[in-house]
Protein backbone atom coordinates (compact mmCIF):
# COMPACT_ATOMS: atom_id res chain seq x y z
CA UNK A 1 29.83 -29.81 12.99
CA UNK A 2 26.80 -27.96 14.79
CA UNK A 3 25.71 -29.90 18.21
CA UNK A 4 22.24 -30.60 19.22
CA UNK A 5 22.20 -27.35 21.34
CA UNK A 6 24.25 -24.63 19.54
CA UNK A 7 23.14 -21.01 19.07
CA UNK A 8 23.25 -20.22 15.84
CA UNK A 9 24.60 -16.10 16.72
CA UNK A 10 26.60 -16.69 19.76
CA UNK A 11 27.92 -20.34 19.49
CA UNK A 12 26.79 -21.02 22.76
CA UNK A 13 26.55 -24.57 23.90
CA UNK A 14 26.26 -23.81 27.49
CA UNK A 15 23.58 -21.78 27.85
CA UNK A 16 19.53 -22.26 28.14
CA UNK A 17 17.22 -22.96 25.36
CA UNK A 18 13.94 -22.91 26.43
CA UNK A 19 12.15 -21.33 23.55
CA UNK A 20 11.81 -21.41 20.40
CA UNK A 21 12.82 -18.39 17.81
CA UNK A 22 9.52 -17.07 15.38
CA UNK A 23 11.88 -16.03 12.27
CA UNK A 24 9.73 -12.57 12.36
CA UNK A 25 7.74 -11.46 14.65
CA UNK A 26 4.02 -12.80 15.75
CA UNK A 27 3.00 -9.44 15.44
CA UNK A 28 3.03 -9.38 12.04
CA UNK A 29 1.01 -12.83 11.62
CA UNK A 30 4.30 -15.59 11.99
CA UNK A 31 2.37 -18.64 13.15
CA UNK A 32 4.80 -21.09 10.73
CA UNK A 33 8.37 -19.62 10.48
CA UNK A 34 9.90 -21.03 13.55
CA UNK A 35 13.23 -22.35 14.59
CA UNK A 36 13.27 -25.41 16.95
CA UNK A 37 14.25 -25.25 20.44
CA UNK A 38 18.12 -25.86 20.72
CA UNK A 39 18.69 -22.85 17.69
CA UNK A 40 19.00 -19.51 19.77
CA UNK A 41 19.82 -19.23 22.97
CA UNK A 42 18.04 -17.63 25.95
CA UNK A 43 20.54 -15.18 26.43
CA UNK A 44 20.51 -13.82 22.73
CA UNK A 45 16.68 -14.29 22.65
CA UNK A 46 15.82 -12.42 25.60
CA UNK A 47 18.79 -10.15 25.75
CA UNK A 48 21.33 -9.35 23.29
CA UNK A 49 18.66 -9.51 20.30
CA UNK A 50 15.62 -8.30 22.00
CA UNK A 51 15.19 -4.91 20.86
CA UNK A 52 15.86 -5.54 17.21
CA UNK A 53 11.78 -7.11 16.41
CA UNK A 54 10.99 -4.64 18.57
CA UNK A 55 12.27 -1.94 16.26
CA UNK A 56 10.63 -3.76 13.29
CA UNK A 57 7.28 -3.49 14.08
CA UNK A 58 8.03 -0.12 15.43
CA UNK A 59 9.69 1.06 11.92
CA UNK A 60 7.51 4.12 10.40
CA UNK A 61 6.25 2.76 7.42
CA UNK A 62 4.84 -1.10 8.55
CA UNK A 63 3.49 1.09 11.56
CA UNK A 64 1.83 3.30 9.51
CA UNK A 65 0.63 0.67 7.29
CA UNK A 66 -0.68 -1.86 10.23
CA UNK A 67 -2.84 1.15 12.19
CA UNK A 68 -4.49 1.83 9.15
CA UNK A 69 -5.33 -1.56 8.47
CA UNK A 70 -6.25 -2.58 11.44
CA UNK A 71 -3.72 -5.25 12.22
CA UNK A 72 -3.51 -6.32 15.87
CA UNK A 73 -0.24 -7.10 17.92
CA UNK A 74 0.14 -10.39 19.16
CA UNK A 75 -1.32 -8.55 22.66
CA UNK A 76 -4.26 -7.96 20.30
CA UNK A 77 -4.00 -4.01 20.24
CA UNK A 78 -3.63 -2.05 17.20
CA UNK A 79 -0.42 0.12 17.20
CA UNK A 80 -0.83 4.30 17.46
CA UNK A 81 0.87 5.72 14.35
CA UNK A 82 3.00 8.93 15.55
CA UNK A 83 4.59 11.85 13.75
CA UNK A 84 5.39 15.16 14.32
CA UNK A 85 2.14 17.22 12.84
CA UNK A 86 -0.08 13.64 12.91
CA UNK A 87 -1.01 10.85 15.15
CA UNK A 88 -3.16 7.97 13.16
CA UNK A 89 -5.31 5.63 15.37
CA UNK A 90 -8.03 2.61 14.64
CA UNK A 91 -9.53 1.94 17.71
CA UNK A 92 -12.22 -0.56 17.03
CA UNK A 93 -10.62 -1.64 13.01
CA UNK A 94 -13.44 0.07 11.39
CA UNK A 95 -12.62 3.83 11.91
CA UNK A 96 -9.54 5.32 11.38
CA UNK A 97 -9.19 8.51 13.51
CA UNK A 98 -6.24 11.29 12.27
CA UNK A 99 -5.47 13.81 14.62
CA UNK A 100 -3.34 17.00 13.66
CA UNK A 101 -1.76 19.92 15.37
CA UNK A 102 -2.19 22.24 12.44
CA UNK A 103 -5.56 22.51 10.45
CA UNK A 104 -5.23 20.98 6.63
CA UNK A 105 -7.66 20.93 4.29
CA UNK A 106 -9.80 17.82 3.89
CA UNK A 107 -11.68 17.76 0.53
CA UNK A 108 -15.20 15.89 0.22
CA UNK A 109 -14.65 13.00 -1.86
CA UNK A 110 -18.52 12.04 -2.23
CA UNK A 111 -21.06 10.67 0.68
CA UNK A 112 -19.24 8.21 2.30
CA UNK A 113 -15.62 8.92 1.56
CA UNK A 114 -13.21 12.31 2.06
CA UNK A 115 -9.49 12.19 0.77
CA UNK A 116 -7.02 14.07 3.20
CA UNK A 117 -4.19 14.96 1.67
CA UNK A 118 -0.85 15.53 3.72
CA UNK A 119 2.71 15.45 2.89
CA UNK A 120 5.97 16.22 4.89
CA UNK A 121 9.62 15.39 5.35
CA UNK A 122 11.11 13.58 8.53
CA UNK A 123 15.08 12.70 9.16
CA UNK A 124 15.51 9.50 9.67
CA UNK A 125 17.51 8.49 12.87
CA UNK A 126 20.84 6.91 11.89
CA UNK A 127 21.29 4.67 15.02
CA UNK A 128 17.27 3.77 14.82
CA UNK A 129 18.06 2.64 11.27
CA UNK A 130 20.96 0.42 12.14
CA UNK A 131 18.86 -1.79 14.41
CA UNK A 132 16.37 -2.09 11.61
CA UNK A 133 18.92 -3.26 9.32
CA UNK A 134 20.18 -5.67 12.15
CA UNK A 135 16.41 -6.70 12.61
CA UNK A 136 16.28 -7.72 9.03
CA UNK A 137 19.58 -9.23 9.06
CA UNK A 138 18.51 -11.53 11.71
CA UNK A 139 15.22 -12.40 9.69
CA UNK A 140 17.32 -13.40 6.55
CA UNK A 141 19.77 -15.34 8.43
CA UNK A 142 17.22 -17.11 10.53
CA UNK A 143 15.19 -18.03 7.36
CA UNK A 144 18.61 -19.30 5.62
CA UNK A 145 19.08 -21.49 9.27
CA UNK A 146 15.29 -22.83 8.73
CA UNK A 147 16.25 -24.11 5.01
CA UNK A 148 19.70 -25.10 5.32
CA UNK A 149 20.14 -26.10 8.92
CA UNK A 150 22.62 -25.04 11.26
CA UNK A 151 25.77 -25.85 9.89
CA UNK A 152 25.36 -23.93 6.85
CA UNK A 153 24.70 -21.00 8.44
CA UNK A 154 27.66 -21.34 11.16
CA UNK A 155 30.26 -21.40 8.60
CA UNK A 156 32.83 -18.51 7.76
CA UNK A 157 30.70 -17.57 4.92
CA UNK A 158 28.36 -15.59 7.26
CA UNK A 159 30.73 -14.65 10.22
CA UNK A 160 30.05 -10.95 9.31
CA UNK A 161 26.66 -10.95 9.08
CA UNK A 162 26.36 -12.56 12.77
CA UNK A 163 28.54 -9.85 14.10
CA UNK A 164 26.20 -7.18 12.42
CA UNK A 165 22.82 -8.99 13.98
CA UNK A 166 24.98 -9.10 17.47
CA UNK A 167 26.23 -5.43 17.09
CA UNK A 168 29.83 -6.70 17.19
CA UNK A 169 29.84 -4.99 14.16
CA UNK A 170 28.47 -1.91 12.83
CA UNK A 171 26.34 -2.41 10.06
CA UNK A 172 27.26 -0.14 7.20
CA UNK A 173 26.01 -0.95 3.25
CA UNK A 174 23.24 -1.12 1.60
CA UNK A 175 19.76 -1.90 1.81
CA UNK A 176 16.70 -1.14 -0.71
CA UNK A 177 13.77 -0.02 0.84
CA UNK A 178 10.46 1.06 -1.19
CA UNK A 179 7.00 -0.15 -1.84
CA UNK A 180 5.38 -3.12 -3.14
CA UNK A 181 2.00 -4.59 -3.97
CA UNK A 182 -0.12 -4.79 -0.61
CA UNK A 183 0.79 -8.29 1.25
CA UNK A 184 -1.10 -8.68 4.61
CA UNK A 185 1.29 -11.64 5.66
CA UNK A 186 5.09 -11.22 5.51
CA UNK A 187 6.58 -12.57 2.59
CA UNK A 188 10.26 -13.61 3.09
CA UNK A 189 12.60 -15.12 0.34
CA UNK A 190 16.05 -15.22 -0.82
CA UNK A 191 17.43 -15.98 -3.80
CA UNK A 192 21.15 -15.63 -5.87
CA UNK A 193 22.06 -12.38 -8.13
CA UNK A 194 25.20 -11.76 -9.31
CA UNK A 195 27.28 -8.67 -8.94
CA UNK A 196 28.99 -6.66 -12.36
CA UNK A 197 31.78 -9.48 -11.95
CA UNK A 198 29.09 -12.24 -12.26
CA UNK A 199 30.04 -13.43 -8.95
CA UNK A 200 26.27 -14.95 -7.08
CA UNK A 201 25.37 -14.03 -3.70
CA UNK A 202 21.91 -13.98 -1.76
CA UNK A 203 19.75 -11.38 -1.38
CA UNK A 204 16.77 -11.60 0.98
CA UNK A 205 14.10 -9.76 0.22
CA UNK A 206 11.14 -8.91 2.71
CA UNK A 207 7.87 -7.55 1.84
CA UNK A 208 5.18 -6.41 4.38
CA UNK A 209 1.77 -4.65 3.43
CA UNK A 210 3.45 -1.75 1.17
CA UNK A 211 6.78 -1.88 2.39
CA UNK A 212 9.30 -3.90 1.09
CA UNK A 213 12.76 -4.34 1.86
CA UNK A 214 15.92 -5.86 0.05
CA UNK A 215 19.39 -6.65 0.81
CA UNK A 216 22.63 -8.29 0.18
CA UNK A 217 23.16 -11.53 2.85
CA UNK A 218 26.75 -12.06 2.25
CA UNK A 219 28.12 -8.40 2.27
CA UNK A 220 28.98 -8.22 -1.68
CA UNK A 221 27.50 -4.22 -1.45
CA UNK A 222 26.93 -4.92 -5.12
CA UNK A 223 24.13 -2.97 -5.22
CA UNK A 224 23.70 0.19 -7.06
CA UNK A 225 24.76 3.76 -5.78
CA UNK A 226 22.84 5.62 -3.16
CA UNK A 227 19.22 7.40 -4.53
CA UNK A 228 19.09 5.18 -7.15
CA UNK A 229 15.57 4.17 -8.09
CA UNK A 230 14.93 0.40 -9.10
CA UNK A 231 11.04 -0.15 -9.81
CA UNK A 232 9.92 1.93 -7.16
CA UNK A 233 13.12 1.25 -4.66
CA UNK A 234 15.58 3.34 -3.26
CA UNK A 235 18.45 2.10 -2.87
CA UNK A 236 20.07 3.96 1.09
CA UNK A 237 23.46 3.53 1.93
CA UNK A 238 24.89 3.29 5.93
CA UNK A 239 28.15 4.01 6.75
CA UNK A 240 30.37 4.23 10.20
CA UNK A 241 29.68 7.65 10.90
CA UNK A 242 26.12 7.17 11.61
CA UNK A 243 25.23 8.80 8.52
CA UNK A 244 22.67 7.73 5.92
CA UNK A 245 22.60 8.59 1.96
CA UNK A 246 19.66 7.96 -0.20
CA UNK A 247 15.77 9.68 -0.47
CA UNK A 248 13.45 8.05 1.63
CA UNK A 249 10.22 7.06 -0.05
């Protein structure tokens, strides 16, 4: 049975546990989601899992999708969108400014209104991708933790998924990433499926302004085949070797 101090990655009983854990972060509008004091430890708080909101808010598309909406950071600044030809910036939420290296055409839309039209490829970064995937890990388990309570989530059932949020293990499967209806605040669920053996496991699905993300909790990989489209989702498969399968969006 869980104690009344326990950290719900490491197991820790020794260590501090001075905060408390927002499920995702307050940069994207958490005020509610939170786990208690006593749930995560200091050391996997500040430490081994700080990077991983980090890389979250700093994933392409909510980037993207935050400048040009005008969303503040919980330091009240609204992110610089960056990439290779194109840097995207709202400095006061009413103007969005585009700066690009190359000249493009920009076609007068009417009196108030132009439409820029841009397109492009970029690689996506392997490793980058991996802490994303441990980022929304950590999200999904935490919001399992926040419904079920500690002991549920401490149990064998998801020993690999802590070792992927700790990078104990490297994450390699599935995730479906694509886009959505808009949602300003984070929407986070999970609910059962069932694989082509009608076994049930969770999937967590997370949807932020455009983006939305889902994903198996327990590891099945039931999921369809890499580049598969599923109403407007692509499904990208990781493996070991750092290498990544499936069209971005």
């Amino acid at each position: 049975m869980g104690t009344i101090q326990e950290c719900i990655f490491c197991k820790s009983t020794t260590n501090s546990f001075n905060s408390v854990e927002h499920i995702f972060p307050e940069s994207l509008g958490n005020k509610e989601k939170i786990l208690d004091k006593g749930f995560v430890c200091d050391t996997c708080n500040n430490e081994t899992l700080s990077k991983l909101d980090a890389e979250l808010l700093d994933f392409e598309g909510i980037k993207f999708m935050r400048t040009m909406n005008g969303i503040e950071s919980k330091s009240g600044k609204v992110p610089v969108a960056n990439f290779p030809n194109l840097k995207i910036e709202n400095p006061d939420k009413d103007h969005v400014q585009i700066h690009l290296q190359t000249m493009k055409h920009v076609r007068d839309q009417s009196d108030t209104g132009f439409k820029l039209d841009f397109r492009g490829t970029r690689k996506m970064d392997a490793k980058r991708l991996k802490l994303l995937a441990r980022s929304l890990y950590k999200i999904g388990y935490e919001l399992v933790c926040l419904d079920h309570g500690r002991d549920f989530v401490l149990s064998p059932r998801f020993d690999e998924v802590r070792d992927i949020i700790l990078g104990k293990k490297d994450f390699s499967g599935y995730i479906l990433m694509g886009s959505n209806e808009k949602s300003e605040n984070p929407r986070v669920s999970y609910y059962p499926l069932k694989d082509e053996q009608g076994r049930e496991f969770m999937a967590f699905d997370f949807v932020y302004l455009f983006v939305r993300f889902i994903f198996d909790m327990e590891r099945r990989e039931a999921l369809p085949e890499a580049g598969t489209k599923l109403e407007r989702m692509t499904v990208m498969k990781f493996d070991v070797n750092e290498t990544v399968s499936g069209k971005p969006l």
